[in-house]
N, C-alpha and C. Protein backbone atom coordinates (compact mmCIF):
# COMPACT_ATOMS: atom_id res chain seq x y z
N UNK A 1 -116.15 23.70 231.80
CA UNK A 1 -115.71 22.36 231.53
C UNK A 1 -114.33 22.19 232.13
N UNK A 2 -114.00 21.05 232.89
CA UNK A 2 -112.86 20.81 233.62
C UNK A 2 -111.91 19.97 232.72
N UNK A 3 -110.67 20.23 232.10
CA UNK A 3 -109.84 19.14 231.98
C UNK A 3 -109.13 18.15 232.80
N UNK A 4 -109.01 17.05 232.89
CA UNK A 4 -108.23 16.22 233.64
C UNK A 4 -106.93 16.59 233.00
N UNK A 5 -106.26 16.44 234.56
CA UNK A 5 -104.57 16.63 233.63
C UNK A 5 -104.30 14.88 233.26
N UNK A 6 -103.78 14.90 232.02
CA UNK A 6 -102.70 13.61 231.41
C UNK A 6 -104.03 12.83 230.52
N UNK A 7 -105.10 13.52 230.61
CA UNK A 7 -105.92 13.25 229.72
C UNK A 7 -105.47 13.75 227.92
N UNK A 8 -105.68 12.96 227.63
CA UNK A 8 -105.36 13.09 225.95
C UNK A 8 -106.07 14.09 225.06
N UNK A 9 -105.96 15.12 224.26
CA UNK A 9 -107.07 15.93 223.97
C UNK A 9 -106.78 15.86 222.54
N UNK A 10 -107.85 15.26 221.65
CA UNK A 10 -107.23 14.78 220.08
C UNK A 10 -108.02 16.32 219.30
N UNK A 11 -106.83 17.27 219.01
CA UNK A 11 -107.72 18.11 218.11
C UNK A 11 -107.55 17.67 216.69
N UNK A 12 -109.03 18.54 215.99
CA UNK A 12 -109.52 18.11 215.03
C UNK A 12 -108.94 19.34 214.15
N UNK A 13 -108.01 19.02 213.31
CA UNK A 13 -108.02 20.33 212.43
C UNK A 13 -108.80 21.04 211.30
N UNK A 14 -109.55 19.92 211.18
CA UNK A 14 -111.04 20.76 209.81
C UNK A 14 -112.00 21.19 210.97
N UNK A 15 -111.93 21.36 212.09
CA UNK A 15 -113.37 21.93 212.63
C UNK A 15 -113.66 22.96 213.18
N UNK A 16 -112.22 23.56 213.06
CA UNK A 16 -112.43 25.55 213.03
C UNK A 16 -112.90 25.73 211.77
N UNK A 17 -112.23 25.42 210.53
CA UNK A 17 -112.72 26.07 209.33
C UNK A 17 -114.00 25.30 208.95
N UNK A 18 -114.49 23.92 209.41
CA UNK A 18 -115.65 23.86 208.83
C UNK A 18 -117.06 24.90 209.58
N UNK A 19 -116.32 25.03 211.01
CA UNK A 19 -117.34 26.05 211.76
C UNK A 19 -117.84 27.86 211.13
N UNK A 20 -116.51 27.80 210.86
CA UNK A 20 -116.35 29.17 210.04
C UNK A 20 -117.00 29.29 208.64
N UNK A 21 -116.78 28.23 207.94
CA UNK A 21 -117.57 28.34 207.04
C UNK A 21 -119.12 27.86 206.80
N UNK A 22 -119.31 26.95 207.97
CA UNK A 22 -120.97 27.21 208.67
C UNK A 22 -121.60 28.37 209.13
N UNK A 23 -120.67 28.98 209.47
CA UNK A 23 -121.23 30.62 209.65
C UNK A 23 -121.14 31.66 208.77
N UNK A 24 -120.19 31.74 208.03
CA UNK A 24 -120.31 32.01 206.91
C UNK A 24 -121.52 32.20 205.68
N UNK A 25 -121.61 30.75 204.74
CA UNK A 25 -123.16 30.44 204.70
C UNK A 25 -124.41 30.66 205.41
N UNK A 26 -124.52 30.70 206.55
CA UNK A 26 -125.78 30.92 207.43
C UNK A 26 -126.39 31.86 206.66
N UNK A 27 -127.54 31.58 206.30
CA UNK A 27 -128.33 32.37 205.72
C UNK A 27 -128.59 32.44 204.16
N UNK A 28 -127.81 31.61 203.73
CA UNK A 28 -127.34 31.89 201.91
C UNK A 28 -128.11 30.99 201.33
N UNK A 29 -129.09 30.31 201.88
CA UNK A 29 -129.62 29.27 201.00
C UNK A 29 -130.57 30.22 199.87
N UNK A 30 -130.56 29.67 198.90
CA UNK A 30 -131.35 30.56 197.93
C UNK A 30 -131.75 29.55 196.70
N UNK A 31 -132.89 29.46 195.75
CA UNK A 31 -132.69 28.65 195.04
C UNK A 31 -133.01 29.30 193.57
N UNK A 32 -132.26 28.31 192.70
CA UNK A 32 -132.04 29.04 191.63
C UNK A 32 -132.71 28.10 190.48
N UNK A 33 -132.60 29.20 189.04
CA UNK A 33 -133.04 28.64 188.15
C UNK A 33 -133.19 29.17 186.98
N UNK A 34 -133.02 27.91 185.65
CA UNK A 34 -132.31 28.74 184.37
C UNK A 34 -133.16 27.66 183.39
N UNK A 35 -133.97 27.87 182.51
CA UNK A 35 -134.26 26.85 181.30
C UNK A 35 -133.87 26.50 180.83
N UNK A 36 -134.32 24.85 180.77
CA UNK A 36 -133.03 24.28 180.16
C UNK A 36 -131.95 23.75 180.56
N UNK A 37 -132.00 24.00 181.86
CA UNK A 37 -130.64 23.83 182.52
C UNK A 37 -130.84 21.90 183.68
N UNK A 38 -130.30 21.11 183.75
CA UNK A 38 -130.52 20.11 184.62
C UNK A 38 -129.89 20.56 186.10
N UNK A 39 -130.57 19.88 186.91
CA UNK A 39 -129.48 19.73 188.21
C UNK A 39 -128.59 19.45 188.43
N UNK A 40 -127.75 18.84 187.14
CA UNK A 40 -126.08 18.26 187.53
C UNK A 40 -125.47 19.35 186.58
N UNK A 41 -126.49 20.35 185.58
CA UNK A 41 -125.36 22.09 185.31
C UNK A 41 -125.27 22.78 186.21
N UNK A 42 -126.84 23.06 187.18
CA UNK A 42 -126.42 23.82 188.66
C UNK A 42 -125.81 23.09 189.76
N UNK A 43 -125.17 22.22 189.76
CA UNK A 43 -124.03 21.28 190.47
C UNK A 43 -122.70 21.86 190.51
N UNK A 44 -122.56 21.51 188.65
CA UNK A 44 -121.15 21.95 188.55
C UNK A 44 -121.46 23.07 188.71
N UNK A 45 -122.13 24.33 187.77
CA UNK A 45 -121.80 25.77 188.22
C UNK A 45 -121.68 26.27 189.35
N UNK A 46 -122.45 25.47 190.69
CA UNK A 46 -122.33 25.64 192.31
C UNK A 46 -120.92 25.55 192.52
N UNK A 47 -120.22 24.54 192.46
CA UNK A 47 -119.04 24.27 192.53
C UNK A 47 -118.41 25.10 192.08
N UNK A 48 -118.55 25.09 190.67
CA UNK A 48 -117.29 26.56 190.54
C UNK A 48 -117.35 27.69 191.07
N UNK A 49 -118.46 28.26 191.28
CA UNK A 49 -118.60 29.48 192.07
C UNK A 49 -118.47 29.33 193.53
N UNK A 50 -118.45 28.27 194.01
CA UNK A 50 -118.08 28.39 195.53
C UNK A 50 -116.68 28.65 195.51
N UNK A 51 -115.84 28.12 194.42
CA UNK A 51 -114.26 27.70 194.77
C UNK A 51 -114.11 29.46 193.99
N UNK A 52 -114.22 29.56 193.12
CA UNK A 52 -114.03 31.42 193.20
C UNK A 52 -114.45 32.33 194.04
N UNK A 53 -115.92 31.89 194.77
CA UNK A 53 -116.13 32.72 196.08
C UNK A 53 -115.07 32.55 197.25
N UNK A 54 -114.46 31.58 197.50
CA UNK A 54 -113.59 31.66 198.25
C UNK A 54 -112.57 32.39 198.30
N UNK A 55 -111.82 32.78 197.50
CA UNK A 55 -111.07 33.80 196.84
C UNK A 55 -111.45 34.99 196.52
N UNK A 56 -112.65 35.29 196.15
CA UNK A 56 -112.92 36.56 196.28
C UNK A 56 -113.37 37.15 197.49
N UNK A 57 -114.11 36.52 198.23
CA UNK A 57 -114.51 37.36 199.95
C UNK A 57 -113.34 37.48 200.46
N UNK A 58 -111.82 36.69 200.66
CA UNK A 58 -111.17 36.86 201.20
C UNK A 58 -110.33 37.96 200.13
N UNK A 59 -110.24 38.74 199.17
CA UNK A 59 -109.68 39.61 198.75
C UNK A 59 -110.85 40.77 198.80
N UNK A 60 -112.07 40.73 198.48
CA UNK A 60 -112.74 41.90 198.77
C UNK A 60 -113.36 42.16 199.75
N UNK A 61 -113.18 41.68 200.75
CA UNK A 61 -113.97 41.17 202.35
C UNK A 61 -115.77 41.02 202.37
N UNK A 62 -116.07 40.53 200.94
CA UNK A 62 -117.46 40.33 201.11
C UNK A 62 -117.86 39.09 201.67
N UNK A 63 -119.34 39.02 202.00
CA UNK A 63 -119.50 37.30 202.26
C UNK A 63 -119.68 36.30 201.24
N UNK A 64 -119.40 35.17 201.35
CA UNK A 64 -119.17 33.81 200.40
C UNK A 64 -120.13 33.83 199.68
N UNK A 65 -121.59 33.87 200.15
CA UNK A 65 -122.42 34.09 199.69
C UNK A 65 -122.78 34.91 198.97
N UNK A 66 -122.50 35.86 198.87
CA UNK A 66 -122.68 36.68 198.33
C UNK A 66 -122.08 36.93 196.62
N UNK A 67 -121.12 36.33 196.66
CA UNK A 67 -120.02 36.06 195.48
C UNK A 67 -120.70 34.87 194.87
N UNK A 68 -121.19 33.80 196.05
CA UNK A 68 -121.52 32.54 195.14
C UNK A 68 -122.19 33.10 194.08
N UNK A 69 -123.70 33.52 194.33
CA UNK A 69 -124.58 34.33 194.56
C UNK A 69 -124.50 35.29 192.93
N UNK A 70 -123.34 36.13 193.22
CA UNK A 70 -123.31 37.26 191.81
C UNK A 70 -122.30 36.01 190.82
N UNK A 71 -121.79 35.14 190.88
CA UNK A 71 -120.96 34.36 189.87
C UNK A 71 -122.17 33.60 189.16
N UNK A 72 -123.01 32.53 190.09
CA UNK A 72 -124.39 32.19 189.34
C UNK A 72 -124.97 32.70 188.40
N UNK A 73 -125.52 34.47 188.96
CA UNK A 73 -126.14 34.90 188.42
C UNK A 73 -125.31 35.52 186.59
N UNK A 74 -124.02 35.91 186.80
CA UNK A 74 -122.78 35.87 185.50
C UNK A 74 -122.96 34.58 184.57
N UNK A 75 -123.53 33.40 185.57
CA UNK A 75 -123.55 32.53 184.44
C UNK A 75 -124.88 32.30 184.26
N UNK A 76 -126.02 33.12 184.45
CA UNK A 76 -127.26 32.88 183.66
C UNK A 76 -128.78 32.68 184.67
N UNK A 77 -128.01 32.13 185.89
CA UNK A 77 -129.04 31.51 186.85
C UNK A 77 -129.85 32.65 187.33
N UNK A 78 -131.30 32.67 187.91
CA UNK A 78 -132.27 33.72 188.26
C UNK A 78 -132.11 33.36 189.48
N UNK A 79 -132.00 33.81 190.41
CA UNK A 79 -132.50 33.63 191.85
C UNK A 79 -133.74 33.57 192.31
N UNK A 80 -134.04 32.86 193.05
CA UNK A 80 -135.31 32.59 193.74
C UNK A 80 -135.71 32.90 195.15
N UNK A 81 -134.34 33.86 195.66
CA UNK A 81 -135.31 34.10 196.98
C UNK A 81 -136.64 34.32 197.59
């Protein structure tokens, strides 16, 4: 790909980390499930465990997924792979 010189080049600053964390995930879809439970408890519990998975892969170098993944399952959810 050629740049023109004096051409304007607008970078995007969320689209390294949203790429990274597209790769990241790759592969993590999994579905879960708990009696009793609605789709807006595995909402919020998704949520919280993503925002603690974030913090933990980057202190124990595991993948995101993987943390989502064991925090779910801490709060009750069965996996369905």
């Amino acid at each position: 790909m050629k740049i023109m010189p004096g051409l304007p080049i607008k970078k995007k600053k969320w689209a390294l980390p949203a790429l990274f964390l597209m790769a990241i995930l790759d592969g993590c879809i999994v579905s879960y499930e708990q009696p009793g439970k609605t789709a807006a408890d595995f909402a919020r519990d998704k949520k919280y465990c993503e925002s603690v998975a974030e913090k933990e892969y980057a202190r124990k170098g595991t993948r995101v997924c993987d943390e989502v993944d064991a925090c779910l399952i801490a709060k009750g959810w069965k996996s369905g792979r």
